[in-house]
C-alpha atoms as a PDB file:
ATOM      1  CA  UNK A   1      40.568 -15.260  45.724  1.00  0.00           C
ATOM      2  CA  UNK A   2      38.879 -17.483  47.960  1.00  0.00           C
ATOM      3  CA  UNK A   3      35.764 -16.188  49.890  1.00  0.00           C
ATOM      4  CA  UNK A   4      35.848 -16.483  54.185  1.00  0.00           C
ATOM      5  CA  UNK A   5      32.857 -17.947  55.514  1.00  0.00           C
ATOM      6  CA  UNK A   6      31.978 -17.083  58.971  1.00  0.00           C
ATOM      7  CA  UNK A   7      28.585 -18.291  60.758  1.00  0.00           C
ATOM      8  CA  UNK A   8      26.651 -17.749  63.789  1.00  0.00           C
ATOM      9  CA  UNK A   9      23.614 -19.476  65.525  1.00  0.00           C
ATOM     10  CA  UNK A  10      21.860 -17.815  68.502  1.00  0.00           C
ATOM     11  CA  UNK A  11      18.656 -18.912  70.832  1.00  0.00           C
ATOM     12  CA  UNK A  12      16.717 -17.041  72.858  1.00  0.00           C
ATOM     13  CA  UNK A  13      16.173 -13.666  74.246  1.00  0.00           C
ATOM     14  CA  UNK A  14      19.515 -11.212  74.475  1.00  0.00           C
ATOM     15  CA  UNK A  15      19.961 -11.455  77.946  1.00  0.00           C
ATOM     16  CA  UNK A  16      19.475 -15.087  78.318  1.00  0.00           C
ATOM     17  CA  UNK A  17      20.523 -16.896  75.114  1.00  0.00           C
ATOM     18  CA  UNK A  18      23.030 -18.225  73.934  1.00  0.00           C
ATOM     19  CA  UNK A  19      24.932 -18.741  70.226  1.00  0.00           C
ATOM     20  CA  UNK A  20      27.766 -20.010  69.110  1.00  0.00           C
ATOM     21  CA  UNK A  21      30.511 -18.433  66.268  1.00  0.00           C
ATOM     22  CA  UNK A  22      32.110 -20.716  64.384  1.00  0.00           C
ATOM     23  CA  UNK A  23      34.411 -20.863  61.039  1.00  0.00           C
ATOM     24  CA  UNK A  24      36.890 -23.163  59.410  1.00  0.00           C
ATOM     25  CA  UNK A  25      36.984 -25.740  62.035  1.00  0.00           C
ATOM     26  CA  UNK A  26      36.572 -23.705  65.290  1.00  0.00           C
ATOM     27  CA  UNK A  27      33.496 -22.796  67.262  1.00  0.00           C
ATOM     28  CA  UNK A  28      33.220 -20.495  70.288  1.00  0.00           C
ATOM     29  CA  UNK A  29      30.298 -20.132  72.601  1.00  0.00           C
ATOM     30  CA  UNK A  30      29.139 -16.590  72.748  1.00  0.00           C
ATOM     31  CA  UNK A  31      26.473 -14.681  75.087  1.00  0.00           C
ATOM     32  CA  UNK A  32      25.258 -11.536  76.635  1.00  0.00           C
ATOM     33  CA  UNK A  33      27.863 -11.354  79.283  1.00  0.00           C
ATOM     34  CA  UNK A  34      30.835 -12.462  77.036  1.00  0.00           C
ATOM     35  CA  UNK A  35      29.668  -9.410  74.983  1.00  0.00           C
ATOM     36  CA  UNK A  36      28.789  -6.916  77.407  1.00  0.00           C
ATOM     37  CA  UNK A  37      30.641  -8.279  80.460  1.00  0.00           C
ATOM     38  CA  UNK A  38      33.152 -10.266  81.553  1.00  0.00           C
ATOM     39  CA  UNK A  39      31.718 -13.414  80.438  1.00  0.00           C
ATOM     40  CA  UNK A  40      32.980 -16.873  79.255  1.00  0.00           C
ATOM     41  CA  UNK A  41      32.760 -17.357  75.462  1.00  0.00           C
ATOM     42  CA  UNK A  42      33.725 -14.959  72.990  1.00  0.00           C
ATOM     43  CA  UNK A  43      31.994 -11.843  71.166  1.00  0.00           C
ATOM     44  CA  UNK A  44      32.104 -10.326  67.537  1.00  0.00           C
ATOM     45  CA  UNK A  45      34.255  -7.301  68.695  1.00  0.00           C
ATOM     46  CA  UNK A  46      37.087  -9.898  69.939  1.00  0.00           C
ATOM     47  CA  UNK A  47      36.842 -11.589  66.675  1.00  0.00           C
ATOM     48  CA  UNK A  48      37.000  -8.825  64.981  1.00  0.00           C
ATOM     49  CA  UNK A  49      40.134  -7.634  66.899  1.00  0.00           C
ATOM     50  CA  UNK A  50      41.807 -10.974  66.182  1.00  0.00           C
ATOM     51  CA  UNK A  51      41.474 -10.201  62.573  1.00  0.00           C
ATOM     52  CA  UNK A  52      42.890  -6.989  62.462  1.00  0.00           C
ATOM     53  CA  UNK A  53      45.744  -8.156  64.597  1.00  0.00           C
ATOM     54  CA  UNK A  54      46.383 -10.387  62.243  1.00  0.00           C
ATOM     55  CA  UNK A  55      45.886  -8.539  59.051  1.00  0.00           C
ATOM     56  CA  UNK A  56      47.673  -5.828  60.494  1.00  0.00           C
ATOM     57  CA  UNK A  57      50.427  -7.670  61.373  1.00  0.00           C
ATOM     58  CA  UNK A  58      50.508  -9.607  58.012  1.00  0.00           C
ATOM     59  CA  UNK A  59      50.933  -6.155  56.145  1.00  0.00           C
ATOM     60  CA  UNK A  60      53.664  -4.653  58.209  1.00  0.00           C
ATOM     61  CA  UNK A  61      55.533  -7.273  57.283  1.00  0.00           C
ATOM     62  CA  UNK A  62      54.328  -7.204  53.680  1.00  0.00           C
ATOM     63  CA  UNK A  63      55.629  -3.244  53.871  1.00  0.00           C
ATOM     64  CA  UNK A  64      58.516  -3.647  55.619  1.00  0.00           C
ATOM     65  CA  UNK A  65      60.259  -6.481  52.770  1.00  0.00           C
ATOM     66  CA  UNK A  66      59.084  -4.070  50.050  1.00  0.00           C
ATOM     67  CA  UNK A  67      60.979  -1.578  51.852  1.00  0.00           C
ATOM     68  CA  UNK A  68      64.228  -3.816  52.054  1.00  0.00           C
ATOM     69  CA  UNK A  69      63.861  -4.936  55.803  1.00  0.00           C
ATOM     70  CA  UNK A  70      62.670  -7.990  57.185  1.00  0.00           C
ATOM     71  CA  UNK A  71      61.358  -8.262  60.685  1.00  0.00           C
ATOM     72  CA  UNK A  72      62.357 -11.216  62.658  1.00  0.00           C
ATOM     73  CA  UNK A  73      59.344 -10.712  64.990  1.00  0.00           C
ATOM     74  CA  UNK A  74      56.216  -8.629  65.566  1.00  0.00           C
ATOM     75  CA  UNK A  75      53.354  -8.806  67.645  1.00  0.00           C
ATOM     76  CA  UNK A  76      50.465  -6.902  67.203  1.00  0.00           C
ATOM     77  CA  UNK A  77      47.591  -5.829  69.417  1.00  0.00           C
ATOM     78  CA  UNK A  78      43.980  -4.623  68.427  1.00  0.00           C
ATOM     79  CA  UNK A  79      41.553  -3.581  71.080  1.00  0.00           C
ATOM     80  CA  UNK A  80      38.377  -2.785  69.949  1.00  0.00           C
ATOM     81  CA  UNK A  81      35.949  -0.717  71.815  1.00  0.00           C
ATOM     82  CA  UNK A  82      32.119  -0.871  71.808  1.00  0.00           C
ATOM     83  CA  UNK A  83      30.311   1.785  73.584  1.00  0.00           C
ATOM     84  CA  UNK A  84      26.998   2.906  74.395  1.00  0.00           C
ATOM     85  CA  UNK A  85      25.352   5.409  72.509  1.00  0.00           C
ATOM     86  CA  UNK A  86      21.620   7.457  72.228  1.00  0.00           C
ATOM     87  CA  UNK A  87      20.731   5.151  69.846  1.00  0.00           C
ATOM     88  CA  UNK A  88      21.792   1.644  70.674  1.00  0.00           C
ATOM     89  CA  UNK A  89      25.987   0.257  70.604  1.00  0.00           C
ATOM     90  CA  UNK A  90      28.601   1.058  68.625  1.00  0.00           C
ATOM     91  CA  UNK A  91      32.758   0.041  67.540  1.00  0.00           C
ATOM     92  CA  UNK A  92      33.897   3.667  68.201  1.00  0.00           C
ATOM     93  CA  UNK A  93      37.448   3.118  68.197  1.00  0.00           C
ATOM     94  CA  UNK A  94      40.563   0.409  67.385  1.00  0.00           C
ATOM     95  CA  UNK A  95      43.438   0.841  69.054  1.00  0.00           C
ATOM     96  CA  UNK A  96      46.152  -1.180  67.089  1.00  0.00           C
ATOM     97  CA  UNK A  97      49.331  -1.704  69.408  1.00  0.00           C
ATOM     98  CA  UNK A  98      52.725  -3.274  67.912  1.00  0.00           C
ATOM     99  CA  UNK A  99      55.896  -4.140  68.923  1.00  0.00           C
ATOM    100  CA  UNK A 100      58.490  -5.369  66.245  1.00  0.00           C
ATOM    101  CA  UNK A 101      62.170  -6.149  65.752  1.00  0.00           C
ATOM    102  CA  UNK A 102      63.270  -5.232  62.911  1.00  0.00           C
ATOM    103  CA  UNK A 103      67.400  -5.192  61.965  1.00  0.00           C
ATOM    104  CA  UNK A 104      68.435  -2.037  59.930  1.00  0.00           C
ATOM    105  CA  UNK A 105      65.537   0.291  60.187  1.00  0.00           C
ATOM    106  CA  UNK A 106      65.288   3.585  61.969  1.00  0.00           C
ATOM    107  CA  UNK A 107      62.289   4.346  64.123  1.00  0.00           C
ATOM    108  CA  UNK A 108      61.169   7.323  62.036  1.00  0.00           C
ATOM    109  CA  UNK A 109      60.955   5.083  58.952  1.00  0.00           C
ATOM    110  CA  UNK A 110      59.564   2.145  60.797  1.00  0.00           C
ATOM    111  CA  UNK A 111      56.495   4.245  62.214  1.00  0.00           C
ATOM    112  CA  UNK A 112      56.008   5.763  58.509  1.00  0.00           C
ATOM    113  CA  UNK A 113      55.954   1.793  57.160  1.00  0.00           C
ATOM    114  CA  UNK A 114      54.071   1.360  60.229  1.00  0.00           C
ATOM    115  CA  UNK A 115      51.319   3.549  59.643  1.00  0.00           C
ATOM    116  CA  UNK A 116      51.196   2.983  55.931  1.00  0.00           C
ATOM    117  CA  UNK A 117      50.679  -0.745  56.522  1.00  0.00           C
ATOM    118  CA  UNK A 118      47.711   0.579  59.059  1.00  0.00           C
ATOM    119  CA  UNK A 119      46.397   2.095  56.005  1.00  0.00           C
ATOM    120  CA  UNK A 120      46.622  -0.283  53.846  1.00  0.00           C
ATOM    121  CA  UNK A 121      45.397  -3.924  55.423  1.00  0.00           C
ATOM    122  CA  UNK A 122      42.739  -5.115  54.052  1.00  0.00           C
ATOM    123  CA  UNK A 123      40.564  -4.901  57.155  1.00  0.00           C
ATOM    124  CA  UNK A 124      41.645  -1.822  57.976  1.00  0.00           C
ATOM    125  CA  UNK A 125      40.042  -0.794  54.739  1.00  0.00           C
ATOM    126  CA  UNK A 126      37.061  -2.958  55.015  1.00  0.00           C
ATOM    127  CA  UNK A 127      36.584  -1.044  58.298  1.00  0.00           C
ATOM    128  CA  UNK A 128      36.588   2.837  56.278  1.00  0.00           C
ATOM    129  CA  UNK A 129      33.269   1.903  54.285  1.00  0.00           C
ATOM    130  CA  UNK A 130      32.617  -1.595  52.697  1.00  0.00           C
ATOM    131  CA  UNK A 131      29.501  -2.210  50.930  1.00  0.00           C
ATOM    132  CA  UNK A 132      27.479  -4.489  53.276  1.00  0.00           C
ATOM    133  CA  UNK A 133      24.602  -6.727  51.448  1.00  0.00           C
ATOM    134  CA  UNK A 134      21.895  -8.745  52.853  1.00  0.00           C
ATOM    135  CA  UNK A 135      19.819 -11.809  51.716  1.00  0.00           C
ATOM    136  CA  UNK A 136      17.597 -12.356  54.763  1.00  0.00           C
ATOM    137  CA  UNK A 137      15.044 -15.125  54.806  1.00  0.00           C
ATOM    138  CA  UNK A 138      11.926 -15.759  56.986  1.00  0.00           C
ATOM    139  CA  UNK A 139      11.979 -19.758  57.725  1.00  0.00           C
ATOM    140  CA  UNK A 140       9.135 -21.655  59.374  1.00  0.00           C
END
């Protein structure tokens, strides 16, 4: 399987720098306030969420054609929340929100698929407890 390659570049102090994100071929700007306000650029948590979404979504359909059903739409929400603790920030919660049509199914077993493809997405499991390496390098 192929490995996703992510990079980001950042200058200054936190309050005043500035970095950019950028994969594939896309790059956002990111800061201070796009993090921690309601600033222009974008922030890890959004990316983040955008993943999820995605994965989530991805998976629920996944679930639902093993299960004999298949959706002819679904749109997914993640909303990730980064609070303030005692000892610096934290993702404390992801609120996944999803709306799908799906011919055939009842809502009982569509919230069991539901939640089972919660379960099972691959960043939803990255999320419980990957293991996280580093190679960090001092460069003059």
């Amino acid at each position: 399987m192929p490995i996703r390659i992510a990079e980001a570049e950042w200058q200054g102090r936190l309050r005043d720098g500035a970095g950019t994100i950028h994969f594939d071929a896309y790059q956002w700007p990111y800061s201070f306030t796009s993090r921690f306000a309601e600033g222009d650029g974008t922030n890890p948590e959004a990316l983040l969420a955008a993943a999820h979404a995605g994965c989530f979504t991805m998976a629920l359909s996944a679930a639902l054609e093993k299960a004999g059903f298949i959706a002819e739409h679904i749109h997914s929400k993640a909303s990730v929340h980064l609070d303030k603790q005692d000892d610096g920030f934290a993702i404390t919660e992801i609120n996944l929100e999803c709306d799908a049509r799906v011919p055939g199914i009842t809502n009982a077993l569509f919230l069991q698929i539901a939640n089972e493809a919660k379960a099972d997405c691959p960043i939803s499991r990255a999320l419980a407890a990957p293991t996280i390496t580093l190679d960090a390098r001092l460069i003059e």
